[in-house]
Protein backbone atom coordinates (compact mmCIF):
# COMPACT_ATOMS: atom_id res chain seq x y z
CA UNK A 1 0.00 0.00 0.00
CA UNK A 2 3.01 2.13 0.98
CA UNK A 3 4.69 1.61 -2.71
CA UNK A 4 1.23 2.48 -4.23
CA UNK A 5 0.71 5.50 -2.77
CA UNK A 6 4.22 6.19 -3.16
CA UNK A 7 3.90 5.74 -6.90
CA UNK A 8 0.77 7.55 -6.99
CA UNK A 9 2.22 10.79 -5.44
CA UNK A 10 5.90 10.49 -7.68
CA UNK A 11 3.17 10.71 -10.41
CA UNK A 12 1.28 13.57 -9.23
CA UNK A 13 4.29 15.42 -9.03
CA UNK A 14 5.44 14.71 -12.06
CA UNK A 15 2.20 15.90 -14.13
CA UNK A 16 2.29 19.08 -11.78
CA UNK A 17 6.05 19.61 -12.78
CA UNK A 18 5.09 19.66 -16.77
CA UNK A 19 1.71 21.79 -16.49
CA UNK A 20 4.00 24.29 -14.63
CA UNK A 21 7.12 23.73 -17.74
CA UNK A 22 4.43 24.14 -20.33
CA UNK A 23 2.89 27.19 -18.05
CA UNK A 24 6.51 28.74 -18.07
CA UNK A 25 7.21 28.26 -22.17
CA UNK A 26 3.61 30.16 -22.58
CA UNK A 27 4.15 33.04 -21.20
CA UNK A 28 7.77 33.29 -22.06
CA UNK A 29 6.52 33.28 -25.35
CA UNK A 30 4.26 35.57 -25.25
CA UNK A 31 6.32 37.80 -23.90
CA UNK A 32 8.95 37.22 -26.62
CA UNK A 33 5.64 38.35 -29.08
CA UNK A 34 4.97 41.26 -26.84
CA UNK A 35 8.98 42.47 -26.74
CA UNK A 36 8.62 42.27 -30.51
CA UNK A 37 5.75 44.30 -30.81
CA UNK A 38 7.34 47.04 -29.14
CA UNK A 39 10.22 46.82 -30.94
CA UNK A 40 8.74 47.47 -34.01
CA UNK A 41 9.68 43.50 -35.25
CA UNK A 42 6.56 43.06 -37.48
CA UNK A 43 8.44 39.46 -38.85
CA UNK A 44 8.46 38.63 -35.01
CA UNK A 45 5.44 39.21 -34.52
CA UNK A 46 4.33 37.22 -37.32
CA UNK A 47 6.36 34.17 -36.00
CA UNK A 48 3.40 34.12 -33.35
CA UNK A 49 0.93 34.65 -35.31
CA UNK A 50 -1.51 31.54 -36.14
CA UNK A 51 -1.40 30.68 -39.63
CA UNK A 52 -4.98 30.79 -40.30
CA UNK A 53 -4.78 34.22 -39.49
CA UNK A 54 -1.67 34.86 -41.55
CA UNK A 55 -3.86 33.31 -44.40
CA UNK A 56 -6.62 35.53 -43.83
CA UNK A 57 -4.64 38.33 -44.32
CA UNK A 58 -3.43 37.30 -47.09
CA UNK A 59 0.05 35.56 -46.74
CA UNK A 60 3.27 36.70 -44.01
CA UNK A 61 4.31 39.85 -46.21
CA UNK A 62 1.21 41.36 -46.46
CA UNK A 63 0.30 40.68 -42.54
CA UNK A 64 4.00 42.09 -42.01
CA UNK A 65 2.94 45.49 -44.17
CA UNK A 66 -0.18 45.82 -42.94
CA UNK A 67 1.27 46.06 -39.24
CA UNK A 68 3.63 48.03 -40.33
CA UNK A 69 1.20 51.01 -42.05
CA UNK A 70 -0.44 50.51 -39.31
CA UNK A 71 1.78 51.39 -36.52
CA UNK A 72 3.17 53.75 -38.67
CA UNK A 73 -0.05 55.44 -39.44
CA UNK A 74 -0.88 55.00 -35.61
CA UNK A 75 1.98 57.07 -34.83
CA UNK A 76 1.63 59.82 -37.14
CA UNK A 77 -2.19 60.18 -35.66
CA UNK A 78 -0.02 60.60 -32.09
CA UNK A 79 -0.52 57.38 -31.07
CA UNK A 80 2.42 54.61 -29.72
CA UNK A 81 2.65 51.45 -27.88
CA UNK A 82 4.29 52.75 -24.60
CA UNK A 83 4.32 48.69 -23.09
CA UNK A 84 2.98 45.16 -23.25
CA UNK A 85 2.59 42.96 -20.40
CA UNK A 86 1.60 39.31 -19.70
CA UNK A 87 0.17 37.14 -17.12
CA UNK A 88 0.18 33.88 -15.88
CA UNK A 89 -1.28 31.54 -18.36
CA UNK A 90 -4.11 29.75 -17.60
CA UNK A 91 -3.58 25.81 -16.88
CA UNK A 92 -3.21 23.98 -20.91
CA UNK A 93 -5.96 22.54 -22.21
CA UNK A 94 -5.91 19.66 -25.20
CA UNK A 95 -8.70 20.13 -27.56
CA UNK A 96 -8.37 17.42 -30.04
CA UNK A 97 -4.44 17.66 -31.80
CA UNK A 98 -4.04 21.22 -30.17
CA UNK A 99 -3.02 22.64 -26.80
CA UNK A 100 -4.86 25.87 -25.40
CA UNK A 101 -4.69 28.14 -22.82
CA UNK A 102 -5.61 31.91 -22.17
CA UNK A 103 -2.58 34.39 -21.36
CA UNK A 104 -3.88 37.89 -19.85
CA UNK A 105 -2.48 40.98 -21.14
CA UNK A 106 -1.88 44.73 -20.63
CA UNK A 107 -0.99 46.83 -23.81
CA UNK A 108 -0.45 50.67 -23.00
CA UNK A 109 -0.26 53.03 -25.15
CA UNK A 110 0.38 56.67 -25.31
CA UNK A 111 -1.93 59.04 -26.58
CA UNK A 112 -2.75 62.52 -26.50
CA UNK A 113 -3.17 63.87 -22.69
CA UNK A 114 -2.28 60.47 -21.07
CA UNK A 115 -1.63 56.22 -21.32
CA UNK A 116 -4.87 53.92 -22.24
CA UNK A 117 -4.82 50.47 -20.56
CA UNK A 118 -6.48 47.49 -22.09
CA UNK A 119 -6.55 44.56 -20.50
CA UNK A 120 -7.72 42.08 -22.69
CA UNK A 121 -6.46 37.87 -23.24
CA UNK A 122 -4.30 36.07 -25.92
CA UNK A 123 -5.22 32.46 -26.89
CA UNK A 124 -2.25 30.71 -27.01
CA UNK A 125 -2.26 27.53 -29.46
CA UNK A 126 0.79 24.47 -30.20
CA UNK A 127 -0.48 22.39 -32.99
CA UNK A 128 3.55 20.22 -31.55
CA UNK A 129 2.77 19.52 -27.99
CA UNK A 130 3.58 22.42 -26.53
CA UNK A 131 6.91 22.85 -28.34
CA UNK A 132 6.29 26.22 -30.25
CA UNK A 133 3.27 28.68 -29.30
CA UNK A 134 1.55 30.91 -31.42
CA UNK A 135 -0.66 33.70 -29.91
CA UNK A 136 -4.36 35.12 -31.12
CA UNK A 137 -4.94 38.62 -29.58
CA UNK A 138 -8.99 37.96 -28.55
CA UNK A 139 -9.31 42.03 -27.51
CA UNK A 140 -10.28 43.14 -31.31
CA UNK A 141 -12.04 39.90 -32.18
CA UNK A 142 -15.91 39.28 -31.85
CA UNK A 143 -17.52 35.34 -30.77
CA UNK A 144 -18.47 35.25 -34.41
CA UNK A 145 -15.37 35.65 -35.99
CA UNK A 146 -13.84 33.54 -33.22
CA UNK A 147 -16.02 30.51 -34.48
CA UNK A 148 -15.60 31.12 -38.22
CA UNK A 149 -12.10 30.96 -37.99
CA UNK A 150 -11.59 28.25 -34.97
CA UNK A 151 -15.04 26.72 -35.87
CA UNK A 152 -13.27 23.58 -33.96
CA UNK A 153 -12.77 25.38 -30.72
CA UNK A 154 -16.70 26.61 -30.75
CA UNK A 155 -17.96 26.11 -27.16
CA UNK A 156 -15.00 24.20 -26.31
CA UNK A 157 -13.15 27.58 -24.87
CA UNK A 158 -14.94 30.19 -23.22
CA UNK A 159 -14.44 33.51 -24.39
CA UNK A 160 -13.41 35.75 -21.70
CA UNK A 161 -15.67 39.28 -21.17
CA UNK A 162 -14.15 42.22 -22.80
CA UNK A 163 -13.10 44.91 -20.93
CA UNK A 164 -13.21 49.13 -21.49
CA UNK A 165 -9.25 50.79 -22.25
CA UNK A 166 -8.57 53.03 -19.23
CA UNK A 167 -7.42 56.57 -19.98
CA UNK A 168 -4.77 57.68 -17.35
CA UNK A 169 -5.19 61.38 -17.83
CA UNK A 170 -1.15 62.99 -17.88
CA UNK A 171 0.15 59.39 -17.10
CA UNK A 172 4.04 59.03 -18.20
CA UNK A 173 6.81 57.01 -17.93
């Protein structure tokens, strides 16, 4: 009985060691996405993007110009990314050949009289096992879009509530 339950709790551990491994890879990718981001790395960026999305878009170099006019247009309106945080990922989950699990975020950027502040989540998604992780920003996208692109994660993941950007009036830094 001893030896069973010894066996039972080496095992325990074990699985509780790789959640917390695969926890650890998550976010430190998704902080690698965020660092490139700000950086201005628009082929970094699309390293973590999914590829259905890149597809959507119309193929790596046009997501990587579109960013790119983008941000650049943002900027010229007064508008920058001032920073980009993560969270603690939320425990993987398999869904059929994939791996799941929702990252938090903070992106703040500067604007005119202050910093905004939106929280919001990233899906994070390994088609390998957890080996590489690409990241879908959930903020901009609505439950309908959601299923037409993922139609295989419909009612399998639960959206999380959206919340309103917070304008820190004369925020710097």
């Amino acid at each position: 009985m001893k030896n069973l339950l010894l066996v039972v709790m080496l095992g325990l551990s074990a699985l509780t060691a790789m959640a917390q491994d695969v926890t650890a890879r998550i976010k430190q990718e998704a902080e690698k996405c965020a660092k490139a981001l700000l950086a201005g790395d628009y082929e970094g960026v699309a390293t973590y993007t999914h590829k259905r999305v890149i597809t959507l878009m119309g193929g790596k170099e046009v997501l990587v110009a579109s960013l790119k006019r983008g941000i650049e247009q943002m900027r010229a309106d007064g508008y920058d990314f001032a920073d980009a945080s993560v969270g603690s990922p939320s425990e993987p989950k398999k869904i059929g050949a994939w791996i799941t699990s929702m990252v938090p975020q903070e992106v703040v950027m500067k604007v005119p009289g202050g910093r905004l502040h939106q929280e919001s989540f990233l899906l994070a998604i390994s088609e390998d096992e957890g080996m590489q992780w690409v990241f879908l920003d959930l903020g901009p996208i609505t439950p309908a879009q959601f299923t037409q692109v993922f139609p295989e994660l419909d009612g399998k993941i639960s959206l999380p509530a959206k919340k309103s950007p917070v304008l820190r009036k004369n925020e710097k830094g």
